[in-house]
C-alpha atoms as a PDB file:
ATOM      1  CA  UNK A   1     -13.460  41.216  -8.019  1.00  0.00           C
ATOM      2  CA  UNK A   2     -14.968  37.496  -7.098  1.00  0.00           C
ATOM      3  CA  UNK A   3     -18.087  39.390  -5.564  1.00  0.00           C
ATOM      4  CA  UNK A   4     -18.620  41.347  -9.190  1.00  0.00           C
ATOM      5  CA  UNK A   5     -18.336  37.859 -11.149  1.00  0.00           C
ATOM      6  CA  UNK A   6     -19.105  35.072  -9.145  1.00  0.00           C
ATOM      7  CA  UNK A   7     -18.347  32.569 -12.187  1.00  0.00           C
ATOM      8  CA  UNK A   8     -14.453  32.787 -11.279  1.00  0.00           C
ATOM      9  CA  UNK A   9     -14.022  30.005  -8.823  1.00  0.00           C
ATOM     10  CA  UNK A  10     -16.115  27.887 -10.889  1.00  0.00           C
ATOM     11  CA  UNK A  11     -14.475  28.470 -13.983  1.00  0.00           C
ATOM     12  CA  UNK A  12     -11.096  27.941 -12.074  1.00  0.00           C
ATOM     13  CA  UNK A  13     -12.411  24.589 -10.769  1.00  0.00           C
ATOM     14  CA  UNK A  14     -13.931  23.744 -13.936  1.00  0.00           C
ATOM     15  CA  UNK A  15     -10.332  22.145 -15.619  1.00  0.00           C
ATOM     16  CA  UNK A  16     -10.104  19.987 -12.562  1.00  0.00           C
ATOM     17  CA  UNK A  17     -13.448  18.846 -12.830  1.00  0.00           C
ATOM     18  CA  UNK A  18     -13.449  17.913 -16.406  1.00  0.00           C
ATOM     19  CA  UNK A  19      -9.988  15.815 -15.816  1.00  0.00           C
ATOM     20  CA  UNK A  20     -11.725  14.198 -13.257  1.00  0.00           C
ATOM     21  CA  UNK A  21     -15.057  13.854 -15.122  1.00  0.00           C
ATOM     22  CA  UNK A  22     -12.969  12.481 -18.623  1.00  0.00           C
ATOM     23  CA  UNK A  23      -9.757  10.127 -16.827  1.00  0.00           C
ATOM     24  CA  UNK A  24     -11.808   8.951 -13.741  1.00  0.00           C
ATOM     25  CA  UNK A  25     -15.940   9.191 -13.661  1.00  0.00           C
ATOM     26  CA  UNK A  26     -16.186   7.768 -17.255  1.00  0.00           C
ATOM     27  CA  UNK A  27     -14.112   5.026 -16.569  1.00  0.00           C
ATOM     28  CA  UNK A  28     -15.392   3.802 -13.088  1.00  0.00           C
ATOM     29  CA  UNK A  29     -18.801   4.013 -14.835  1.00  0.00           C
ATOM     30  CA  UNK A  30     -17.896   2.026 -17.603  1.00  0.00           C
ATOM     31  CA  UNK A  31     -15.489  -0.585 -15.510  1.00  0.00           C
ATOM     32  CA  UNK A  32     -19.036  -1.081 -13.275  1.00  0.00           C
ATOM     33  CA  UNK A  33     -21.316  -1.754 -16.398  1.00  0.00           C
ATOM     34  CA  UNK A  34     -18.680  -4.163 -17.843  1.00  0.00           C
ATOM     35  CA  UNK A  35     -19.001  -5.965 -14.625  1.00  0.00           C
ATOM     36  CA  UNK A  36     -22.396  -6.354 -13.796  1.00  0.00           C
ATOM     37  CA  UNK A  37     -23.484  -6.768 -18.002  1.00  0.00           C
ATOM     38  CA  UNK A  38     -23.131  -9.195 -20.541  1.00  0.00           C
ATOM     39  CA  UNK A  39     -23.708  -9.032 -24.115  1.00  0.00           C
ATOM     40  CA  UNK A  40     -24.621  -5.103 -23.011  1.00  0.00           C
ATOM     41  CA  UNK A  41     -27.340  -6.507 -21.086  1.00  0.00           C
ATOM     42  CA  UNK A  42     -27.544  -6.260 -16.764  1.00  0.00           C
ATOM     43  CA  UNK A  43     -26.284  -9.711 -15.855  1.00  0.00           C
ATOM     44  CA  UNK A  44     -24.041 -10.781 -12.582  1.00  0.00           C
ATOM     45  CA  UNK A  45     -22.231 -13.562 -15.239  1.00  0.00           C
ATOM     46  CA  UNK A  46     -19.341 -12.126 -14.597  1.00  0.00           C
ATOM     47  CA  UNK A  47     -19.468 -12.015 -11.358  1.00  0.00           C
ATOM     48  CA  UNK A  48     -20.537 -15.664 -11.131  1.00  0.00           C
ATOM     49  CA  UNK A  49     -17.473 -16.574 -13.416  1.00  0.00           C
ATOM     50  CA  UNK A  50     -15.012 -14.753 -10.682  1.00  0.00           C
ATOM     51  CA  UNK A  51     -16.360 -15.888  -7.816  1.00  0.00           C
ATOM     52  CA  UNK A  52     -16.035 -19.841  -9.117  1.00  0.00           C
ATOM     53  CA  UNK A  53     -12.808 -18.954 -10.479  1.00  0.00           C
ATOM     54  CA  UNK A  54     -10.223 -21.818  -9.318  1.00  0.00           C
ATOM     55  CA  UNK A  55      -7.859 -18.855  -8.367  1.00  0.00           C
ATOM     56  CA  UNK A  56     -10.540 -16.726  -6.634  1.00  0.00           C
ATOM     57  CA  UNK A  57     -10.386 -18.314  -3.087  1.00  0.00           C
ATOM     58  CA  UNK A  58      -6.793 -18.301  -3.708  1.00  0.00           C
ATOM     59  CA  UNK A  59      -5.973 -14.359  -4.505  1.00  0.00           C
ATOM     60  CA  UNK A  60      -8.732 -13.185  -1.855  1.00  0.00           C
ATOM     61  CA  UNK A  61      -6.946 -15.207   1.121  1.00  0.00           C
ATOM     62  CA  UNK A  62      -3.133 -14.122  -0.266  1.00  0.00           C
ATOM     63  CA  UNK A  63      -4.014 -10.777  -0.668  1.00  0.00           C
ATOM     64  CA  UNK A  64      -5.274 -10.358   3.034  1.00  0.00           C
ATOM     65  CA  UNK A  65      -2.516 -12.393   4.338  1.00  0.00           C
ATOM     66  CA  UNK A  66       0.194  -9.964   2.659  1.00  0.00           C
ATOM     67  CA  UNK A  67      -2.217  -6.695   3.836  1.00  0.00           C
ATOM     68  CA  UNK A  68      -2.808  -8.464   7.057  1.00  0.00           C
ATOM     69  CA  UNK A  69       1.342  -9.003   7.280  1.00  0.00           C
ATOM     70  CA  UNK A  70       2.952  -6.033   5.344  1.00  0.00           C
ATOM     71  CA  UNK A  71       0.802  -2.955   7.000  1.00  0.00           C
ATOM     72  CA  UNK A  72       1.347  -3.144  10.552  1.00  0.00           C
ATOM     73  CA  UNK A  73       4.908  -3.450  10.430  1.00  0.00           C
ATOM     74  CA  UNK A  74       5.099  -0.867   7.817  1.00  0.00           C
ATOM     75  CA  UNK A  75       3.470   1.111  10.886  1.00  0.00           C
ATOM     76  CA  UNK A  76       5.625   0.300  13.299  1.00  0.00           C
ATOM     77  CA  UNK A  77       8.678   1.027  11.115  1.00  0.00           C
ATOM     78  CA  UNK A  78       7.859   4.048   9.748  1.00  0.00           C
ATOM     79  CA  UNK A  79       7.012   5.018  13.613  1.00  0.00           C
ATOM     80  CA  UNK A  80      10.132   4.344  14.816  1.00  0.00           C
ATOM     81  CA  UNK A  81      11.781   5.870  11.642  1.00  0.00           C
ATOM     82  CA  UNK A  82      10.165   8.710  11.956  1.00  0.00           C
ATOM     83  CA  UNK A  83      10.837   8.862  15.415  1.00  0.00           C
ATOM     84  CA  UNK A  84      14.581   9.061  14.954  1.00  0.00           C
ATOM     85  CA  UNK A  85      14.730  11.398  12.514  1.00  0.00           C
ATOM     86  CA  UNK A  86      12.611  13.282  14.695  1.00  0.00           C
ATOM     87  CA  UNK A  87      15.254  13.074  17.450  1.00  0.00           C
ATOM     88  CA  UNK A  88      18.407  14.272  15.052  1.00  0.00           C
ATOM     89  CA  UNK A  89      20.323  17.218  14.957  1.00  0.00           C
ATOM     90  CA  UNK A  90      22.541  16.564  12.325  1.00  0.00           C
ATOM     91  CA  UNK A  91      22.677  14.658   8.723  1.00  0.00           C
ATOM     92  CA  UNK A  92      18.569  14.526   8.792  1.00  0.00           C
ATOM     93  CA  UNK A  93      18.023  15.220   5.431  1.00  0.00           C
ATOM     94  CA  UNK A  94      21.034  13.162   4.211  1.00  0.00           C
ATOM     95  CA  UNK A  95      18.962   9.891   6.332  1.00  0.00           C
ATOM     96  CA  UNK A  96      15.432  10.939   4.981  1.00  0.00           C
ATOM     97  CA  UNK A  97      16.940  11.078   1.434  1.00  0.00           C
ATOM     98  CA  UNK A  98      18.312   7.614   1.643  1.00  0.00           C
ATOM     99  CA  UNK A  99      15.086   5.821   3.490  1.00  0.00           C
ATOM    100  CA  UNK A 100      13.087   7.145   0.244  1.00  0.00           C
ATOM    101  CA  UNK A 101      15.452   5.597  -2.291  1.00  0.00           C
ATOM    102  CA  UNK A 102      12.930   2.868  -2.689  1.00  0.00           C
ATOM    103  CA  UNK A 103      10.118   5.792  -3.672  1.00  0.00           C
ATOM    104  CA  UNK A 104      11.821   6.326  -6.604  1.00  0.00           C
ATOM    105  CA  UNK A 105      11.850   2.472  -7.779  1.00  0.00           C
ATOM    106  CA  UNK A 106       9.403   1.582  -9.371  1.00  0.00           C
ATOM    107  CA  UNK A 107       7.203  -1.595  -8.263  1.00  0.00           C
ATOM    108  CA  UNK A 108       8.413  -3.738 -10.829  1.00  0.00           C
ATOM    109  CA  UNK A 109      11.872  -2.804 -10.791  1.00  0.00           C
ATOM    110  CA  UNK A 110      11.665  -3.143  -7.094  1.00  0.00           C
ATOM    111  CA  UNK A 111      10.732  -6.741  -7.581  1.00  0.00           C
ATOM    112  CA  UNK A 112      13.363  -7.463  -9.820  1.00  0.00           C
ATOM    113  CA  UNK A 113      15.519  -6.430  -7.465  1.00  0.00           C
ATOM    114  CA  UNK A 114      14.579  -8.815  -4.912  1.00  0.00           C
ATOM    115  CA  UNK A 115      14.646 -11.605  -7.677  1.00  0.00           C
ATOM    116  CA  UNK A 116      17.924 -11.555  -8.631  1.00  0.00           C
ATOM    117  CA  UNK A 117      18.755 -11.438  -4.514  1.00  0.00           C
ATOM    118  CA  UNK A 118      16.251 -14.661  -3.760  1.00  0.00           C
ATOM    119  CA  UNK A 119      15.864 -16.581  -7.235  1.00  0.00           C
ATOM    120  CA  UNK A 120      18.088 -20.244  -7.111  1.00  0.00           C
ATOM    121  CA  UNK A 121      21.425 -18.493  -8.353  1.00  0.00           C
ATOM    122  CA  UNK A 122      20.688 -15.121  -6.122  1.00  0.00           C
ATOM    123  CA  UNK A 123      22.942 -13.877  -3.930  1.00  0.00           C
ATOM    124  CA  UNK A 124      21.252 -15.094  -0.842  1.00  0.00           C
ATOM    125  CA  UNK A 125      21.865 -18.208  -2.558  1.00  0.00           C
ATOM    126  CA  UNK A 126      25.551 -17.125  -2.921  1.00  0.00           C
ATOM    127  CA  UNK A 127      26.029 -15.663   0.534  1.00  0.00           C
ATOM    128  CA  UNK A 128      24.450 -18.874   2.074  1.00  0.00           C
ATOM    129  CA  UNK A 129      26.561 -21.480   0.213  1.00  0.00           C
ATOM    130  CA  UNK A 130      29.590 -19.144   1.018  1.00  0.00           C
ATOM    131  CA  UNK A 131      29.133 -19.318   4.467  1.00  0.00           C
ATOM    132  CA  UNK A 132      28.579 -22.946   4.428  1.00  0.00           C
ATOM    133  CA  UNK A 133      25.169 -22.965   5.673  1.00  0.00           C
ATOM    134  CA  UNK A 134      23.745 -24.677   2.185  1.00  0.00           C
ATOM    135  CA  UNK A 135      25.177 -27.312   0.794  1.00  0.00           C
ATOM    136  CA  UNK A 136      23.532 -26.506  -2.719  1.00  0.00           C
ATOM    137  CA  UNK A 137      20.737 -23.889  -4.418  1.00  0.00           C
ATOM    138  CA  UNK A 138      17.639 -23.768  -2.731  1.00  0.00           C
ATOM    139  CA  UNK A 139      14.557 -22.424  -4.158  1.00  0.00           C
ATOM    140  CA  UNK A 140      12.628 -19.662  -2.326  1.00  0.00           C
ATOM    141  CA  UNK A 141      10.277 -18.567  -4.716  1.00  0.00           C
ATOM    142  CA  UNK A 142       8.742 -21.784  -6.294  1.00  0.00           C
ATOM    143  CA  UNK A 143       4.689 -23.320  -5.331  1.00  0.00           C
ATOM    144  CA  UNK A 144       7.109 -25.699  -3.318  1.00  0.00           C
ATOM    145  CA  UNK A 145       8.096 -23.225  -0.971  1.00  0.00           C
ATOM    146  CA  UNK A 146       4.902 -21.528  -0.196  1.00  0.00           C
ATOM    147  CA  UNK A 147       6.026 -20.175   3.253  1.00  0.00           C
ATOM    148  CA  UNK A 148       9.166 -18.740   1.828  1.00  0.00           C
ATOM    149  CA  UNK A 149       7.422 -17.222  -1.178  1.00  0.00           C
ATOM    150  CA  UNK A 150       4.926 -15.299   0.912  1.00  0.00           C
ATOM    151  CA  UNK A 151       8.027 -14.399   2.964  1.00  0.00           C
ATOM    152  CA  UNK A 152      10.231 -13.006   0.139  1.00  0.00           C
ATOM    153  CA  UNK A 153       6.900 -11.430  -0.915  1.00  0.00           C
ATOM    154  CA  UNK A 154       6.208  -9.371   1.892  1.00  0.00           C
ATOM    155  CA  UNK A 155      10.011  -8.577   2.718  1.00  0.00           C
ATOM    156  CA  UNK A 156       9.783  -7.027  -0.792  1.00  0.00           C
ATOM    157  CA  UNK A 157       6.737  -5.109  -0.363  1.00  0.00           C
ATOM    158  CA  UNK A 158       7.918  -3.710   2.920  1.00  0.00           C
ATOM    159  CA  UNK A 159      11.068  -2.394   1.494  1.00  0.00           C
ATOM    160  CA  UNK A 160       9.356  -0.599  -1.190  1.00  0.00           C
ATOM    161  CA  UNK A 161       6.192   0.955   0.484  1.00  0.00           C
ATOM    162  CA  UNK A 162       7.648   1.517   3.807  1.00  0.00           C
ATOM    163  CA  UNK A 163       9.080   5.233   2.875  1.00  0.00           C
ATOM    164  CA  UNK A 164       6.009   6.401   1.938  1.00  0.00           C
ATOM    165  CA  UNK A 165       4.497   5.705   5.371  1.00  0.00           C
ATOM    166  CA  UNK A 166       7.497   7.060   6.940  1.00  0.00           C
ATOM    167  CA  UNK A 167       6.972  10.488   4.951  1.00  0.00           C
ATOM    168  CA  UNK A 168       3.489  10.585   6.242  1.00  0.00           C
ATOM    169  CA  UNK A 169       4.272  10.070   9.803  1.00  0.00           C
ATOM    170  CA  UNK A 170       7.417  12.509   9.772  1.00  0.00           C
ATOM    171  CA  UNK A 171       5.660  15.216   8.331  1.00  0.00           C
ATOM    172  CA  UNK A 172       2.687  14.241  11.170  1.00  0.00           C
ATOM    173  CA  UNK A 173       6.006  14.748  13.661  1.00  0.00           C
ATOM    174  CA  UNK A 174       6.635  17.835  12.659  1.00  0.00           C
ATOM    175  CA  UNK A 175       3.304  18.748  13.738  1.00  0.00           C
ATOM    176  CA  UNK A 176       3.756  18.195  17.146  1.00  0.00           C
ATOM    177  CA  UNK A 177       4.791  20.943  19.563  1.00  0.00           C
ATOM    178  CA  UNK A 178       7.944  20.563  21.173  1.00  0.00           C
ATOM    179  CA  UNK A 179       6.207  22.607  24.245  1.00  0.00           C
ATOM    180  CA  UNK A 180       3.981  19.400  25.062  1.00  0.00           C
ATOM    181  CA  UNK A 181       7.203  17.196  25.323  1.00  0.00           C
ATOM    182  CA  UNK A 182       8.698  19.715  27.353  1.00  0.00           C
ATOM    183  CA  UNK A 183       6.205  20.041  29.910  1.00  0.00           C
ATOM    184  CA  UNK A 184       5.968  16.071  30.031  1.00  0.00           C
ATOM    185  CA  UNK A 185       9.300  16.123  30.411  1.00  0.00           C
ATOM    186  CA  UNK A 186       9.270  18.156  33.348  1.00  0.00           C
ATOM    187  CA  UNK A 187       6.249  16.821  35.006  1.00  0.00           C
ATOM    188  CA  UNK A 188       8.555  12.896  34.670  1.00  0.00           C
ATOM    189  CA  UNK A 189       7.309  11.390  31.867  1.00  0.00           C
ATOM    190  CA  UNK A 190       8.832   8.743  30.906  1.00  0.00           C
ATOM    191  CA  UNK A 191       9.775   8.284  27.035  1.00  0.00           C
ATOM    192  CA  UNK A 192       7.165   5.474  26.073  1.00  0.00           C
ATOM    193  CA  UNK A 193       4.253   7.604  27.985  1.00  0.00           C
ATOM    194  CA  UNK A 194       5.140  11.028  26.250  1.00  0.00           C
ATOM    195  CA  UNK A 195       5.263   8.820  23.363  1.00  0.00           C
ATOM    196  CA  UNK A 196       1.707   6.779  23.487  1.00  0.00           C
ATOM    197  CA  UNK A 197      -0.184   9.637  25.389  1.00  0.00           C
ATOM    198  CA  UNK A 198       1.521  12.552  23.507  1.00  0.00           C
ATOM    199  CA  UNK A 199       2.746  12.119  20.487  1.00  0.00           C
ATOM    200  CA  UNK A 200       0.720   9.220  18.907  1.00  0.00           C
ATOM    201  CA  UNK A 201      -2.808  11.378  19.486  1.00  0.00           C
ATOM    202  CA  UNK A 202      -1.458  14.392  17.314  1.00  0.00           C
ATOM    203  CA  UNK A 203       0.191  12.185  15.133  1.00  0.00           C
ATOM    204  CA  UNK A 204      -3.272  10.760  14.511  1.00  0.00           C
ATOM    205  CA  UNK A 205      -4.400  12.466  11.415  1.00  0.00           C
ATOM    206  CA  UNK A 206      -1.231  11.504   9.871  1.00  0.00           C
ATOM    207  CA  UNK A 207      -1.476   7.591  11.176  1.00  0.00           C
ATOM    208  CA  UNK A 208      -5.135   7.597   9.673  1.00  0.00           C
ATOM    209  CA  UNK A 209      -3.817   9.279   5.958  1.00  0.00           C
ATOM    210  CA  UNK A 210      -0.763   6.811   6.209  1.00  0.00           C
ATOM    211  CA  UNK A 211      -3.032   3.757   7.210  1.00  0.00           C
ATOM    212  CA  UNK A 212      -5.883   4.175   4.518  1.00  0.00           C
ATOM    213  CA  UNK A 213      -2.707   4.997   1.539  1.00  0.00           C
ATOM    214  CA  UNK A 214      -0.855   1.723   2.407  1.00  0.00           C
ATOM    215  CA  UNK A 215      -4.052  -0.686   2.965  1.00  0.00           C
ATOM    216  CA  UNK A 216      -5.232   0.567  -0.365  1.00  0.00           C
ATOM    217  CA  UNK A 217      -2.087   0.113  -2.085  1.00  0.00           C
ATOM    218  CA  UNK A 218      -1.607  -3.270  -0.228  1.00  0.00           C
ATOM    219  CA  UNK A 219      -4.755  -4.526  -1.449  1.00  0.00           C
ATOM    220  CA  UNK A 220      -3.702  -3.235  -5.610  1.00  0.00           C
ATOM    221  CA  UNK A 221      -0.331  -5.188  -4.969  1.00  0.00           C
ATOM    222  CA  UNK A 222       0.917  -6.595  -8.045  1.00  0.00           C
ATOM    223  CA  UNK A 223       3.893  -5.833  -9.891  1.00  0.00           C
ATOM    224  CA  UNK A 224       6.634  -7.224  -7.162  1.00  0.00           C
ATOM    225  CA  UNK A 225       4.101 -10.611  -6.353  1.00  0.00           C
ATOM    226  CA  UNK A 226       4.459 -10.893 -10.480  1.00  0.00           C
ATOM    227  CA  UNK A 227       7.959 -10.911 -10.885  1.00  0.00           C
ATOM    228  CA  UNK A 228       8.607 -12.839  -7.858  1.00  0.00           C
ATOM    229  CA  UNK A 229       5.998 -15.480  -7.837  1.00  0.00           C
ATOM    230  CA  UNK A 230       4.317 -14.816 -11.046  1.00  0.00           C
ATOM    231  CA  UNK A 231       1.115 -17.589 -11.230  1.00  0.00           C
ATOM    232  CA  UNK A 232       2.593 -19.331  -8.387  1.00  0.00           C
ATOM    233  CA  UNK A 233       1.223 -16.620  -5.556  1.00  0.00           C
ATOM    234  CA  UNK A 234      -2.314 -15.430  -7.238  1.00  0.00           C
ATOM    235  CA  UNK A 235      -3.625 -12.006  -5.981  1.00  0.00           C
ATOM    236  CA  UNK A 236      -6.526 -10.461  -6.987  1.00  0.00           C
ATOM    237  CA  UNK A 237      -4.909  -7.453  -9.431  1.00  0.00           C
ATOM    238  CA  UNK A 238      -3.018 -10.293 -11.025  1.00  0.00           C
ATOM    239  CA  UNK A 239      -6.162 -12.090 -11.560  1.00  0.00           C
ATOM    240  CA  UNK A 240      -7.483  -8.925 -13.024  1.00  0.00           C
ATOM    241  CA  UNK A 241      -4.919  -8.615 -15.258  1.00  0.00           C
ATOM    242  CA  UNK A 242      -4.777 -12.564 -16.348  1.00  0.00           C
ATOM    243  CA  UNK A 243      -8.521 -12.161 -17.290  1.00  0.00           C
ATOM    244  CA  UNK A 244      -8.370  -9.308 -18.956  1.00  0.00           C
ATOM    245  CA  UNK A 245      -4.640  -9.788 -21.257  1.00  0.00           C
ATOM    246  CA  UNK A 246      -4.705 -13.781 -21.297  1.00  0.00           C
ATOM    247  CA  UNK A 247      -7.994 -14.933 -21.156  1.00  0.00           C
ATOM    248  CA  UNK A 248      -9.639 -11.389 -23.066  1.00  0.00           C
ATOM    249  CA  UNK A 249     -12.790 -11.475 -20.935  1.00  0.00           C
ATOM    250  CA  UNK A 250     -12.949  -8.004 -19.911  1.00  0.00           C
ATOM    251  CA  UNK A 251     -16.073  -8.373 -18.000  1.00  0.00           C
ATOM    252  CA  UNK A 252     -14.631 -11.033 -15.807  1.00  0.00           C
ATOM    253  CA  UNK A 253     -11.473  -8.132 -15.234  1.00  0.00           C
ATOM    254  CA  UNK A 254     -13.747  -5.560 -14.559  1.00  0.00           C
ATOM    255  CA  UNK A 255     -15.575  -7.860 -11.690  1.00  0.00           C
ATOM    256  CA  UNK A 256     -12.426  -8.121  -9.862  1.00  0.00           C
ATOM    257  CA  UNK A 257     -11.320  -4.209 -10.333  1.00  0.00           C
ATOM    258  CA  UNK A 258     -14.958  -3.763  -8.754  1.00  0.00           C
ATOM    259  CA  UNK A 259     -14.153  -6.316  -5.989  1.00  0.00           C
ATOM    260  CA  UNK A 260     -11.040  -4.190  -5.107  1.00  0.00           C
ATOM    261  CA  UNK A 261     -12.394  -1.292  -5.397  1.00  0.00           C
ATOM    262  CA  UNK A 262     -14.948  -2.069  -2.762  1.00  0.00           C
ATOM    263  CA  UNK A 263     -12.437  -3.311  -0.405  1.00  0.00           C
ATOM    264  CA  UNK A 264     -10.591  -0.885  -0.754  1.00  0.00           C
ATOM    265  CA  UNK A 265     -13.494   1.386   0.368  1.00  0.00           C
ATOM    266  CA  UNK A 266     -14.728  -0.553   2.854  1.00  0.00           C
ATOM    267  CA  UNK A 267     -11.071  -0.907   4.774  1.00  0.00           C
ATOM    268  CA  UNK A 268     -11.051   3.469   4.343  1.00  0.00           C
ATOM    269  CA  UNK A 269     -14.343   3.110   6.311  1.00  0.00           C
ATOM    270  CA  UNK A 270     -13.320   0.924   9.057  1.00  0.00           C
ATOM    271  CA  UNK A 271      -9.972   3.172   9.781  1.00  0.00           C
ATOM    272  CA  UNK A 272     -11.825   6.559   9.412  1.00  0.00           C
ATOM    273  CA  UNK A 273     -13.930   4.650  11.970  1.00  0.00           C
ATOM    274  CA  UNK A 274     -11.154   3.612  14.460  1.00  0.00           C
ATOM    275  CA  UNK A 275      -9.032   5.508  14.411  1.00  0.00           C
ATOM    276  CA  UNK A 276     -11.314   8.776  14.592  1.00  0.00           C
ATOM    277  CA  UNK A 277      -9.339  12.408  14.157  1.00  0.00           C
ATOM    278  CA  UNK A 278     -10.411  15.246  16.537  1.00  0.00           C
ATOM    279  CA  UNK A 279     -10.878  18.019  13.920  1.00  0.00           C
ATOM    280  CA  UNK A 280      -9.658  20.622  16.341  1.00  0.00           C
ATOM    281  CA  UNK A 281      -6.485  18.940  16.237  1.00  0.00           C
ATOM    282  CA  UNK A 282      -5.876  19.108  12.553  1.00  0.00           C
ATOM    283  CA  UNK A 283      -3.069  21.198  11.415  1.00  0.00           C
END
């Protein structure tokens, strides 16, 4: 039927393409020309403006710091996760359904969450001054506290994000043959050396999708650094949106979402890099 009118997969495709075309092509066009135009003329005005911004340094460093600190143990948690549930007979899906409770939270709810657990009359607070430990309120999430803040910042973020990683890697698990571990097994393996020369090769093309997803989203963070540290722990998306709703300078807004987005690009290039995927081995 395709062979007597070819125009069938293209007019299949076609809806896809004009969602794309309309909701994401149109605006990445525009959101480059508002950054690198002013007064609808070329101009890098904007981009001077963000780059002497007082907060610029600021957001750049934090937002690498929390990447840099929330990612690889995000990794290694959703490894060893994944790993267990891997190893289960029984009650799997009743553990897998409440490690993704946090997917269903959104990222400002999520941070709400951990406000009313770390703010001065939180019940760390509570539990603390219970216990005897404190002798009064102490304030974790103030420019006072800068350690603690990036702390309760990160603990946050890893709570949230960490089930989607795990997802990734457990459905990278499932991949595996159980023949290989067998056979290593047999042959004396021990566990971390069926584990490291084994199971984290296949796994690969999983560890790549799950890496480039969470480095992405680590670098868009906003929503749980707003309602936990607000202006007091600036990150580039929240310097994107303080341009663009407080200050109205939209050009200024789009210069960071550029910045981003070429971060974000340039970390996918340096993992598709490293950690390279055998396509023979793909499912």
């Amino acid at each position: 039927m395709t062979q007597s009118k070819p125009w069938i997969p293209y007019a299949l495709i076609l809806p896809s393409v004009v969602f794309l075309g309309l909701l994401f092509v149109v605006p990445l066009v525009q959101t480059l020309w508002l950054a690198v135009s002013d007064n609808g003329t070329p101009s890098l005005a904007n981009m001077t403006t963000m780059v002497t911004d007082l907060h610029f340094g600021r957001s750049v460093l934090n937002t690498f710091l929390l990447t840099l600190a929330v990612v690889p143990v995000q990794i290694v948690m959703a490894l060893t996760m994944g790993s267990m549930v891997a190893k289960m007979n029984g009650g799997r899906e009743t553990i897998l359904w409440i490690w993704t409770i946090p997917l269903g939270i959104s990222d400002l709810a999520a941070g709400m969450v951990w406000l009313s657990i770390l703010q001065n009359t939180g019940y760390l607070n509570s539990i603390l001054f219970g216990l005897g430990i404190i002798e009064r309120q102490t304030a974790w999430l103030t420019y006072q506290t800068p350690v603690a803040l990036f702390i309760g910042i990160a603990i946050a973020e890893i709570w949230r994000g960490t089930a989607i990683v795990m997802i990734i890697i457990v459905a990278g698990l499932n991949q595996v043959p159980k023949e290989f571990k067998e056979a290593a097994e047999i042959f004396g393996a021990s566990p971390w050396t069926r584990f490291t020369r084994i199971t984290l090769p296949l796994i690969r093309p999983a560890l790549q999708s799950a890496l480039i997803l969470r480095t992405v989203l680590a670098f868009e963070v906003f929503a749980v650094v707003y309602a936990l540290g607000g202006r007091n722990f600036p990150v580039l998306v929240g310097e994107a949106y303080n341009w663009q709703n407080q200050n109205q300078n939209y050009g200024v807004a789009a210069a960071y979402a550029v910045l981003i987005m070429v971060i974000s690009l340039a970390a996918t290039l340096v993992y598709l890099k490293a950690v390279k995927v055998d396509p023979e081995r793909l499912p």
